[in-house]
C-alpha atoms as a PDB file:
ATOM      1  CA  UNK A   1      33.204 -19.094  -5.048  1.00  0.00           C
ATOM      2  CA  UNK A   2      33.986 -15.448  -4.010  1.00  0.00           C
ATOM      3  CA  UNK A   3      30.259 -13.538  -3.199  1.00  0.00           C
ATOM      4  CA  UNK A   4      29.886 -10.044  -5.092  1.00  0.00           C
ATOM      5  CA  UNK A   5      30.250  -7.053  -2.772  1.00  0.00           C
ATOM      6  CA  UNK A   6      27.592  -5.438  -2.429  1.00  0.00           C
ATOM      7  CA  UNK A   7      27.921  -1.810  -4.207  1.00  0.00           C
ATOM      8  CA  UNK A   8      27.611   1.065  -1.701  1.00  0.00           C
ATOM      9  CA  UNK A   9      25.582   4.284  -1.949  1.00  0.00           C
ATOM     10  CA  UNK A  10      27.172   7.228  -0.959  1.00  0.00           C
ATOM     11  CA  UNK A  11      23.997   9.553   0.514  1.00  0.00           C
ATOM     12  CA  UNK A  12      23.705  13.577  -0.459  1.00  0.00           C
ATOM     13  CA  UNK A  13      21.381  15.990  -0.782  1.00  0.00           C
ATOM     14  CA  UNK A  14      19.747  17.391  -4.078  1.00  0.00           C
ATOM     15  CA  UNK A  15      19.706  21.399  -4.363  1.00  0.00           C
ATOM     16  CA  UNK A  16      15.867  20.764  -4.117  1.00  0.00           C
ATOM     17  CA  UNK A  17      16.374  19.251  -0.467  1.00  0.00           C
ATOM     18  CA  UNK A  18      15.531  15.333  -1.725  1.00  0.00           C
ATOM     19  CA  UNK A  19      17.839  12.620   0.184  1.00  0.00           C
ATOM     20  CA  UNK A  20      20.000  10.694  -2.702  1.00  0.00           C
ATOM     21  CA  UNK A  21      22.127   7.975  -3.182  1.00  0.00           C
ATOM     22  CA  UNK A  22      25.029   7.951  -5.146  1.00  0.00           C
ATOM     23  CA  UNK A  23      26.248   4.628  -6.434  1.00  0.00           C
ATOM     24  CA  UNK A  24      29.733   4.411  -7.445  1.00  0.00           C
ATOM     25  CA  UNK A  25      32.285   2.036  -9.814  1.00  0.00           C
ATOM     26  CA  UNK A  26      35.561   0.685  -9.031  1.00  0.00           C
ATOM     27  CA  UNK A  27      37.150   3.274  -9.659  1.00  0.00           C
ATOM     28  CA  UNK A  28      35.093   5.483  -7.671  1.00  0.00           C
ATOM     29  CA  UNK A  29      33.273   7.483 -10.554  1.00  0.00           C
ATOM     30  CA  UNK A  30      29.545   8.400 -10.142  1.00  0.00           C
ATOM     31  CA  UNK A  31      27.518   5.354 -11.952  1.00  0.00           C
ATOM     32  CA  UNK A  32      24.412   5.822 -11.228  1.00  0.00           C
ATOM     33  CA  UNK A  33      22.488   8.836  -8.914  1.00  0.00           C
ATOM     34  CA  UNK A  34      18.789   7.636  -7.148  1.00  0.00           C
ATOM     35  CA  UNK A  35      16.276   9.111  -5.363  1.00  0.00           C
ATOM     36  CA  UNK A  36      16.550   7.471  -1.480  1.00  0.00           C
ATOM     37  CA  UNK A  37      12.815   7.429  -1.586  1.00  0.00           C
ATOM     38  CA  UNK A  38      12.497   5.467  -5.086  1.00  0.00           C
ATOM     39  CA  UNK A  39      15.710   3.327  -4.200  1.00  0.00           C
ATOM     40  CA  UNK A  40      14.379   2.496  -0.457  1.00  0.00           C
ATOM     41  CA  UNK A  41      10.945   1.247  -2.002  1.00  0.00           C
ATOM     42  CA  UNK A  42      12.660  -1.094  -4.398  1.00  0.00           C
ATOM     43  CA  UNK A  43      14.775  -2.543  -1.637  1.00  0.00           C
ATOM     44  CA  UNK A  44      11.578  -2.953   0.267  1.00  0.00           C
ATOM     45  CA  UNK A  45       9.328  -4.649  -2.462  1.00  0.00           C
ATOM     46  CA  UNK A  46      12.939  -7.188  -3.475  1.00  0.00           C
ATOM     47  CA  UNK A  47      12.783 -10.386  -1.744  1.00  0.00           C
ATOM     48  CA  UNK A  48      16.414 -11.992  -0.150  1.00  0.00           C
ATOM     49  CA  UNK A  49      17.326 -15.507  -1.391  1.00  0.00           C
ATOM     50  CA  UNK A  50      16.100 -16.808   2.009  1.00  0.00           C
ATOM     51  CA  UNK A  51      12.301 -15.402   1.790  1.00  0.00           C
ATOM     52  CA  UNK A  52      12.150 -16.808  -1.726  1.00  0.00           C
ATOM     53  CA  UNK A  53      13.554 -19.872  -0.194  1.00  0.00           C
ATOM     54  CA  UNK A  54      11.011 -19.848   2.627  1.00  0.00           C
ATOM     55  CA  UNK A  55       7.900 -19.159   1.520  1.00  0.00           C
ATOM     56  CA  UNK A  56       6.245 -23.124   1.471  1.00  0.00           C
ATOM     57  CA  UNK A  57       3.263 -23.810  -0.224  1.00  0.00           C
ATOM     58  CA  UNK A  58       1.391 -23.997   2.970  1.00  0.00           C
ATOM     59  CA  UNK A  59       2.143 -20.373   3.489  1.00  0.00           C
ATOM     60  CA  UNK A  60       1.210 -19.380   0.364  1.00  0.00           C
ATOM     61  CA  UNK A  61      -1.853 -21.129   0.601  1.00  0.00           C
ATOM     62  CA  UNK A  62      -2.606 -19.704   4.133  1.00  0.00           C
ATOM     63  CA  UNK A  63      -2.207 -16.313   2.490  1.00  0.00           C
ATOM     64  CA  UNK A  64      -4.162 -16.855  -0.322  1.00  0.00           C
ATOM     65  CA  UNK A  65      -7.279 -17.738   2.140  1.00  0.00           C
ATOM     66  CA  UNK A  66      -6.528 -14.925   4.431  1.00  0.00           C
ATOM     67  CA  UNK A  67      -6.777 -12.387   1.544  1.00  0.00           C
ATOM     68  CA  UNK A  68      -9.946 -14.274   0.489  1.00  0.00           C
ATOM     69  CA  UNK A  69     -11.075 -13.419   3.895  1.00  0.00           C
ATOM     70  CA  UNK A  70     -10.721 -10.335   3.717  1.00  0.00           C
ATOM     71  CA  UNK A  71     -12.106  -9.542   0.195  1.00  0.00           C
ATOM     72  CA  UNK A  72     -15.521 -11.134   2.238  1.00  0.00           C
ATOM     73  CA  UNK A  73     -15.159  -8.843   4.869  1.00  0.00           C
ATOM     74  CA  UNK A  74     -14.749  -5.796   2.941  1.00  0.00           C
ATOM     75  CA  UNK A  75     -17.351  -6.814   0.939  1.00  0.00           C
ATOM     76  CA  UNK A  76     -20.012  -7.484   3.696  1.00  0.00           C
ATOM     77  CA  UNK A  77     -18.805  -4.070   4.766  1.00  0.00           C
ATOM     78  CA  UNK A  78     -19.798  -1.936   2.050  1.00  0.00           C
ATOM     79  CA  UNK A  79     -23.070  -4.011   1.521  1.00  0.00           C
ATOM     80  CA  UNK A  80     -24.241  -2.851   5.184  1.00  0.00           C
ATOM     81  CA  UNK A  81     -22.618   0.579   4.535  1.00  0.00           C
ATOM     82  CA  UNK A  82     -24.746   0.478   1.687  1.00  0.00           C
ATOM     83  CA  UNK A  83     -28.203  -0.456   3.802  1.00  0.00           C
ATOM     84  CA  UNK A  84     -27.598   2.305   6.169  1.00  0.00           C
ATOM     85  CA  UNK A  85     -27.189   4.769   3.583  1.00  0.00           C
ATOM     86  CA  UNK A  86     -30.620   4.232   1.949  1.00  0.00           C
ATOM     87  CA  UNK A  87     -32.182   3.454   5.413  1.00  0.00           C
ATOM     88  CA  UNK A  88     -30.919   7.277   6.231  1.00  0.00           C
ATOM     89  CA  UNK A  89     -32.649   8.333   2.940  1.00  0.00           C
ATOM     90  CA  UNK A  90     -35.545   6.751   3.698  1.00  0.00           C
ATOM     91  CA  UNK A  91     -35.659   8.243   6.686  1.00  0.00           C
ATOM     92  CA  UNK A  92     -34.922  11.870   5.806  1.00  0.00           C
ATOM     93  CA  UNK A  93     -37.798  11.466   2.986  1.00  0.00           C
ATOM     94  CA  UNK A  94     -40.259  10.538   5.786  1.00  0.00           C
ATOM     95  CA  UNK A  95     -39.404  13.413   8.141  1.00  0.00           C
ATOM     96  CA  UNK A  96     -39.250  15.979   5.425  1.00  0.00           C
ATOM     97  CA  UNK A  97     -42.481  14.955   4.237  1.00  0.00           C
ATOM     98  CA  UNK A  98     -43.645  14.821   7.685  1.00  0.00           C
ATOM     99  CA  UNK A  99     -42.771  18.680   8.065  1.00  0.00           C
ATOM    100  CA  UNK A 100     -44.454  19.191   5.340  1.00  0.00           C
ATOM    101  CA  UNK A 101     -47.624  17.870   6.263  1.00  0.00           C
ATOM    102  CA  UNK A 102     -47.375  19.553   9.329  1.00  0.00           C
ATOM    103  CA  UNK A 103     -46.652  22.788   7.674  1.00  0.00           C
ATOM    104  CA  UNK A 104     -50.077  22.244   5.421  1.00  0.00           C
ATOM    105  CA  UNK A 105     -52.503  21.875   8.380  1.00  0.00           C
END
């Protein structure tokens, strides 16, 4: 079985500066114009035969728990974040009330 060759992008420039590809047909007509940026993002996010290929369940479910890791650890983050903010509140209302009192005698 003969593989499909792979089409190739011709790269130019828009009038606005932006990198493109051009994608071409047999016959070597324009078929299709992208944006390198948009076009480089899909090739990023597209998985190759072989990652589909490799990616076990044991990998998937190491992944899984590392993400669920994670999710903890963000959220114990914003919980202390959280504390310290209203333990600087706290504090600022006891000093201001402090000056005040202060102020008074």
């Amino acid at each position: 079985m003969a593989t499909k060759k792979k089409a190739r992008r011709t790269v130019m420039y828009s009038s606005g500066g932006k990198k493109l590809y051009a994608v071409r047909d047999k016959t070597g007509k324009f078929k299709d114009i992208q944006q390198y940026s948009r076009a480089h993002r899909m090739d990023m996010a597209r998985k190759s035969k072989d990652e589909v290929a490799g990616a076990s369940p044991v990998k998937k479910a190491a992944k899984k728990a590392a993400k669920k890791v994670a999710a903890k650890k963000t959220a114990a983050r914003k919980t202390v974040k959280k504390a310290a903010s209203k333990v600087r509140t706290a504090v600022r209302r006891v000093v201001k009330a402090a000056k005040k009192a202060a102020k008074k005698k």
